[in-house]
Protein backbone atom coordinates (compact mmCIF):
# COMPACT_ATOMS: atom_id res chain seq x y z
CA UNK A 1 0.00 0.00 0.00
CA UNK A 2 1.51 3.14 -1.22
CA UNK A 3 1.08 6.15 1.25
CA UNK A 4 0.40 9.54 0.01
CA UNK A 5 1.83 12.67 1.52
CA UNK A 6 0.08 15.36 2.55
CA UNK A 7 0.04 18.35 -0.34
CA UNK A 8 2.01 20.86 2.51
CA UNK A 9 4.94 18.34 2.28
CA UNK A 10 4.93 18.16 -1.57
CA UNK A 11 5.09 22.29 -1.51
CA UNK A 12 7.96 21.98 1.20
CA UNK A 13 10.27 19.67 -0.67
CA UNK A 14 9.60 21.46 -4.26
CA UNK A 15 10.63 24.72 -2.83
CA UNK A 16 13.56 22.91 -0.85
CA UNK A 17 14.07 21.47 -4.69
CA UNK A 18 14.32 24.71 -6.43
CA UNK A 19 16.52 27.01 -3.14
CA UNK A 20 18.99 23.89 -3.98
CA UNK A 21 19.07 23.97 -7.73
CA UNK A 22 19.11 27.49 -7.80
CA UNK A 23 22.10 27.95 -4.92
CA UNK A 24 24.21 25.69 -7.65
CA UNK A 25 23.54 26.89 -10.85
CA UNK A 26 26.21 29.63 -12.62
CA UNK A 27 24.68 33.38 -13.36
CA UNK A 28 24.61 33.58 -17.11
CA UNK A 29 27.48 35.57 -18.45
CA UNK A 30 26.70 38.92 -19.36
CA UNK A 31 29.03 39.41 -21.86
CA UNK A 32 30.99 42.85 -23.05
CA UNK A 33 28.63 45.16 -24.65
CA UNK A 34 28.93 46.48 -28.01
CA UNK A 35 30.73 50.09 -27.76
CA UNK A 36 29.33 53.01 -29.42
CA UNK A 37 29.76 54.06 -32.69
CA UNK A 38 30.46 57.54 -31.81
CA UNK A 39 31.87 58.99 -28.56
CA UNK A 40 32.33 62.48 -27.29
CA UNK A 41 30.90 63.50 -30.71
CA UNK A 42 34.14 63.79 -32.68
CA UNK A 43 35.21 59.86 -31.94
CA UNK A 44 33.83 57.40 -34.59
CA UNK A 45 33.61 53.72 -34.19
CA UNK A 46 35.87 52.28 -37.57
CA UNK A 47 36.45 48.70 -36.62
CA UNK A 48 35.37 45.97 -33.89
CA UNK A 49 36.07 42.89 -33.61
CA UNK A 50 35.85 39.79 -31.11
CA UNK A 51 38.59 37.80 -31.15
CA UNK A 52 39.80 34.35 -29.61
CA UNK A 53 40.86 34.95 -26.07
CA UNK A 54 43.91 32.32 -26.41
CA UNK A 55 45.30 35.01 -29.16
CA UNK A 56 45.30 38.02 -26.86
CA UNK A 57 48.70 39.19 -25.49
CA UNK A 58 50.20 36.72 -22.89
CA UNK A 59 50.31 39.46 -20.10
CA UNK A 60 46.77 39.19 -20.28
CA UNK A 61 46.45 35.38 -20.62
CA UNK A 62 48.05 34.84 -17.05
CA UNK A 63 44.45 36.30 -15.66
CA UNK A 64 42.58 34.05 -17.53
CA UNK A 65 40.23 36.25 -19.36
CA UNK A 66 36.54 35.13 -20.52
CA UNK A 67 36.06 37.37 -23.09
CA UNK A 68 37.77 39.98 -25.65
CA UNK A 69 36.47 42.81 -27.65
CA UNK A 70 38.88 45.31 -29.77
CA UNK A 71 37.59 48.29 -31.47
CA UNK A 72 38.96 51.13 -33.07
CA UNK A 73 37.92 54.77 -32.50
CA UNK A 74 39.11 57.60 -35.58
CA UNK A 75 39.11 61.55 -34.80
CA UNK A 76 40.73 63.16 -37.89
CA UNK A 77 43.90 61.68 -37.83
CA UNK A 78 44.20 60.51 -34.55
CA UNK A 79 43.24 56.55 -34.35
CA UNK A 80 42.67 55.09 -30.44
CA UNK A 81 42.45 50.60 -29.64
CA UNK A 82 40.67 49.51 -27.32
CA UNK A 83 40.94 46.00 -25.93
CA UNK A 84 38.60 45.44 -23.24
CA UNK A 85 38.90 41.79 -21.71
CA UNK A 86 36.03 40.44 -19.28
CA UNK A 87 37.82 38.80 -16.47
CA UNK A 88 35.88 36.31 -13.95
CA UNK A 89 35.24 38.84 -11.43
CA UNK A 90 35.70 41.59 -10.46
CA UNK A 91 38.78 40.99 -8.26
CA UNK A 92 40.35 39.73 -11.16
CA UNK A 93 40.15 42.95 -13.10
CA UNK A 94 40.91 44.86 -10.35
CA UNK A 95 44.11 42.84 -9.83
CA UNK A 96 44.97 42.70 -13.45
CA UNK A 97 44.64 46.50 -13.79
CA UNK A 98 47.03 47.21 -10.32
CA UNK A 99 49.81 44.97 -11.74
CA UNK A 100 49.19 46.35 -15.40
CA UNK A 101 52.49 47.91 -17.03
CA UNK A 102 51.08 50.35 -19.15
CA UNK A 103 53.12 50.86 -22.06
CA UNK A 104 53.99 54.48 -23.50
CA UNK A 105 51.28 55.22 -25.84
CA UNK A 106 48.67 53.15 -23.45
CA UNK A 107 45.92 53.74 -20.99
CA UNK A 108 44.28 51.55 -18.66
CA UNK A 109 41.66 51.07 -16.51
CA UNK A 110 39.04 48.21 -14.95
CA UNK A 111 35.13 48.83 -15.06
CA UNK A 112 33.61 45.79 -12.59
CA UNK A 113 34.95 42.93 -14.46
CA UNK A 114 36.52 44.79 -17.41
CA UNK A 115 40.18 45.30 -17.94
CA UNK A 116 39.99 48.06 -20.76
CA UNK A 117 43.43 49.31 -22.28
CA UNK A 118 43.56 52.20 -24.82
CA UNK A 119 46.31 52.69 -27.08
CA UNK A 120 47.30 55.17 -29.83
CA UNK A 121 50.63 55.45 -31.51
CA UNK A 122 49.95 59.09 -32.54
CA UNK A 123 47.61 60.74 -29.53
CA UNK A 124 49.13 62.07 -26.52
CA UNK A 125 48.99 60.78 -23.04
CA UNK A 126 46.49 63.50 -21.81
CA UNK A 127 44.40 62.94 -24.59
CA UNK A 128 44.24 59.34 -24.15
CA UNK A 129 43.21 59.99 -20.44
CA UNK A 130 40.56 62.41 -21.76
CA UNK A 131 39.32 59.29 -24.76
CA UNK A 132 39.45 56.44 -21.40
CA UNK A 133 37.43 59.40 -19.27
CA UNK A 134 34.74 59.67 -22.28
CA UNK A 135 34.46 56.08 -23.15
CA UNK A 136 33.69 55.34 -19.69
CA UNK A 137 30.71 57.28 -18.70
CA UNK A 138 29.44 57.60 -22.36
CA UNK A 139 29.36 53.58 -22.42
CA UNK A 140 29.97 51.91 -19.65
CA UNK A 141 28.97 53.70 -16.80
CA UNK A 142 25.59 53.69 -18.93
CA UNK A 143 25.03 50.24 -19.33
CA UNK A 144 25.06 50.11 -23.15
């Protein structure tokens, strides 16, 4: 003779169920966002790209990054990169950016779990400051 439960119990162990399967399932991955196609008005979007994370430079390799995005900003004739790499958290970008060696020619910064390095062979240092200042509140600090 099979016993039946009473229909409180089924309701306690379903939601005992779900707390448990949710408590070990992964958050999706939100992915980088697409950049804008213009910034600060006189920046325009020329390139972007996604490439394989195993081909990005091995200084960034040793964090172990998830995700990488290049694109390429014009302004007459200055040209700015920027590599942003999604790192697994957080800490990680923050780490990655404190032990960065920024070369000449290079800004960096981390946005949660973004490491994002601009570079420009021809636009000077203050400049690039004022292009990393820009692309972070006119993208990332809106969510885009």
């Amino acid at each position: 003779m099979v016993q039946e439960m009473p229909p409180r119990r089924h309701t306690r162990r379903f939601c005992l169920l779900a707390l448990m399967g949710a408590a070990c399932s992964r958050p999706r991955a939100r992915g980088i966002p697409d950049p804008p196609e213009t910034l600060a008005v006189v920046w325009k979007r020329e390139g972007m790209e996604r490439p394989p994370v195993d081909t990005a430079p091995q200084a960034v390799r040793a964090w172990r990054p998830v995700e990488w995005l290049r694109a390429s900003y014009r302004s007459y004739a200055s040209v700015v990169l920027v590599d942003a790499y999604r790192m697994t958290s957080e800490s990680v970008a923050f780490e990655a950016r404190q032990k960065w060696r920024s070369e000449p020619g290079s800004v960096a910064f981390h946005w949660r779990d973004l490491l994002i390095v601009c570079s420009s062979p021809v636009e000077p240092m203050q400049g690039l400051m004022e292009f990393s200042a820009k692309l972070e509140s006119e993208w990332l600090a809106t969510g885009r």
